[in-house]
Protein backbone atom coordinates (compact mmCIF):
# COMPACT_ATOMS: atom_id res chain seq x y z
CA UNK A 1 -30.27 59.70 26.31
CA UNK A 2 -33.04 59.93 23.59
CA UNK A 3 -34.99 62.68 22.21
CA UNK A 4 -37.89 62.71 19.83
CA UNK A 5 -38.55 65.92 18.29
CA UNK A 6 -41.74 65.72 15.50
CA UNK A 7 -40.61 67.66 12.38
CA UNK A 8 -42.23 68.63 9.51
CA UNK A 9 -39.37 67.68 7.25
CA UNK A 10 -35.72 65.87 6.82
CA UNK A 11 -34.04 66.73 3.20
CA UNK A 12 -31.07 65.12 2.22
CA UNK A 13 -29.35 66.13 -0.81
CA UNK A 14 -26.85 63.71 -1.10
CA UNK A 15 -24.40 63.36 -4.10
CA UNK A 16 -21.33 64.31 -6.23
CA UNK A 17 -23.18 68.03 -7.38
CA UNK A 18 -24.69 70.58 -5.39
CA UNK A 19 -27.94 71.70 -7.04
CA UNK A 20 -30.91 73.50 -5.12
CA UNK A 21 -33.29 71.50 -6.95
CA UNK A 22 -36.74 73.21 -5.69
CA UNK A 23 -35.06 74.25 -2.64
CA UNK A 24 -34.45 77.34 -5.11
CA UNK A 25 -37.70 78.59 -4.88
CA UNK A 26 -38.53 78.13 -1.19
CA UNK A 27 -37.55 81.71 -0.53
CA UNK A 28 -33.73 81.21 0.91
CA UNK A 29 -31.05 83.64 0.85
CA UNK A 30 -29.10 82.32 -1.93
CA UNK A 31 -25.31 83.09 -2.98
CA UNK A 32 -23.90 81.74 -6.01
CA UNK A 33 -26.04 78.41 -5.80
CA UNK A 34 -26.29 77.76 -2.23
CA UNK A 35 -27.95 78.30 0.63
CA UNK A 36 -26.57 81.27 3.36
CA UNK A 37 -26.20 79.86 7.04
CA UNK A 38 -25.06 82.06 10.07
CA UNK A 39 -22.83 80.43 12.52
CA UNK A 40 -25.35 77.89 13.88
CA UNK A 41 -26.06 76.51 10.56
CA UNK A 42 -29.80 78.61 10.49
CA UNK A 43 -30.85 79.63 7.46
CA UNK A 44 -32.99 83.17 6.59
CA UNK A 45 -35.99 80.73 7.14
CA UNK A 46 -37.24 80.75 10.23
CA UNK A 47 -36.38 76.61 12.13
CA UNK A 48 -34.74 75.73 8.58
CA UNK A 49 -30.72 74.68 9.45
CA UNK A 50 -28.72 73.46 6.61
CA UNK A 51 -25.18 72.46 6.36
CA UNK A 52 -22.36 70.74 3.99
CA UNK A 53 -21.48 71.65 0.43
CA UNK A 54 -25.33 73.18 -0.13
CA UNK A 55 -24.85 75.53 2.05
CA UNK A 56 -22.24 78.68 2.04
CA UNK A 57 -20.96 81.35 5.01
CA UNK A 58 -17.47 83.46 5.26
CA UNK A 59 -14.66 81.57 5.26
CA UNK A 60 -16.70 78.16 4.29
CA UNK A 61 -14.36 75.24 3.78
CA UNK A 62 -16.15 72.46 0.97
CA UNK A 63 -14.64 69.54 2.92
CA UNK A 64 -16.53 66.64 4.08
CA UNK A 65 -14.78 66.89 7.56
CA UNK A 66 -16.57 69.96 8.34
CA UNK A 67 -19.56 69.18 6.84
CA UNK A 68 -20.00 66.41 9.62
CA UNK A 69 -19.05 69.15 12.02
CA UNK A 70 -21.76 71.13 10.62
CA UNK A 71 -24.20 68.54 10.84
CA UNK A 72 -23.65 68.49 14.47
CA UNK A 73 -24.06 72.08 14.73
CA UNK A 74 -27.11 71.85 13.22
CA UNK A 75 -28.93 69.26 14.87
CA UNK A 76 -27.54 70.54 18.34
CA UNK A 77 -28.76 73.62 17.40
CA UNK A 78 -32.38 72.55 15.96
CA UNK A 79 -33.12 70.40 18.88
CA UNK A 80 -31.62 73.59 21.64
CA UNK A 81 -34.54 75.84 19.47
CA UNK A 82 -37.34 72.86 19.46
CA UNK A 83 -36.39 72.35 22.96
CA UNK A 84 -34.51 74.92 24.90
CA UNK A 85 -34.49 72.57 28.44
CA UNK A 86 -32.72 69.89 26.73
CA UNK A 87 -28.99 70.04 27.18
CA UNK A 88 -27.22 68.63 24.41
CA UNK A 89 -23.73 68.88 23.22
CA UNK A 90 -22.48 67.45 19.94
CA UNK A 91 -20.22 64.51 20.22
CA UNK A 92 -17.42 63.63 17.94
CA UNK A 93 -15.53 60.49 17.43
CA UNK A 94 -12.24 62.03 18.37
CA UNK A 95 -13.34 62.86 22.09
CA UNK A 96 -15.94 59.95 22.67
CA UNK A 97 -14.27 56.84 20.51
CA UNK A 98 -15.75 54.68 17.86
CA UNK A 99 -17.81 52.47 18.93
CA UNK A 100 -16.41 48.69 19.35
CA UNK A 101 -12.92 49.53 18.32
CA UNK A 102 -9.84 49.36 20.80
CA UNK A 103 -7.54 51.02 21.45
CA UNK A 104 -4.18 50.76 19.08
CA UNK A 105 -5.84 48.53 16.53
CA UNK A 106 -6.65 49.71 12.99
C-alpha cells in the first residue's frame, strides 16, 4: 500500500551532536537544547513531529532503538493528521521480518 502525502518540508539532522541549528529560532518549546514532543512525537508547532536524540519528553530514553520507534510514531501519526481515512499502523522488523532473510540464518 502507498501513500503520497505533499509536505512542505523533511529535516534530517543526522549526526554524532544534537544541535538545533536554526531550528532554535522557529518558535519550538525548547528544554535544555531540544525540542518538547507529547506522546505522538507533535511538537508545540502545529503538523511539526520530531523524534530521536533532538527531541526530549518525560522519561525520554537517548537510544537509537527508540528513536526508530519514534520515527514510526511520527510518521504514523503525521500521515493519521494529513489523512485521517487512511489506516496505517507502524510496522517493525520484529513482527513483520526483514526482508529476504530466512529464518535461522544470521
Amino acid at each position: 500500500h502507498e501513500i503520497e502525502l505533499e509536505v512542505d518540508a523533511i529535516l534530517l539532522q543526522l549526526g554524532f551532536k544534537t544541535a538545533l541549528g536554526p531550528l532554535k529560532d522557529w518558535g519550538f518549546e525548547i528544554v535544555k537544547g531540544a525540542l518538547v514532543v507529547d506522546q505522538v512525537m507533535k511538537t508545540s508547532l502545529e503538523r511539526v513531529w520530531a523524534c530521536g536524540d533532538i527531541t526530549t519528553f518525560e522519561g525520554k530514553l537517548k537510544l537509537i532503538a527508540t528513536g526508530f520507534a519514534e520515527s514510526a510514531i511520527a510518521v504514523a501519526q503525521a500521515v493519521h493528521e494529513l489523512r485521517p481515512e487512511v489506516k496505517l499502523q507502524p510496522k517493525y522488523s520484529t513482527n513483520t521480518g526483514v526482508p529476504g532473510a530466512v529464518a535461522g540464518q544470521p
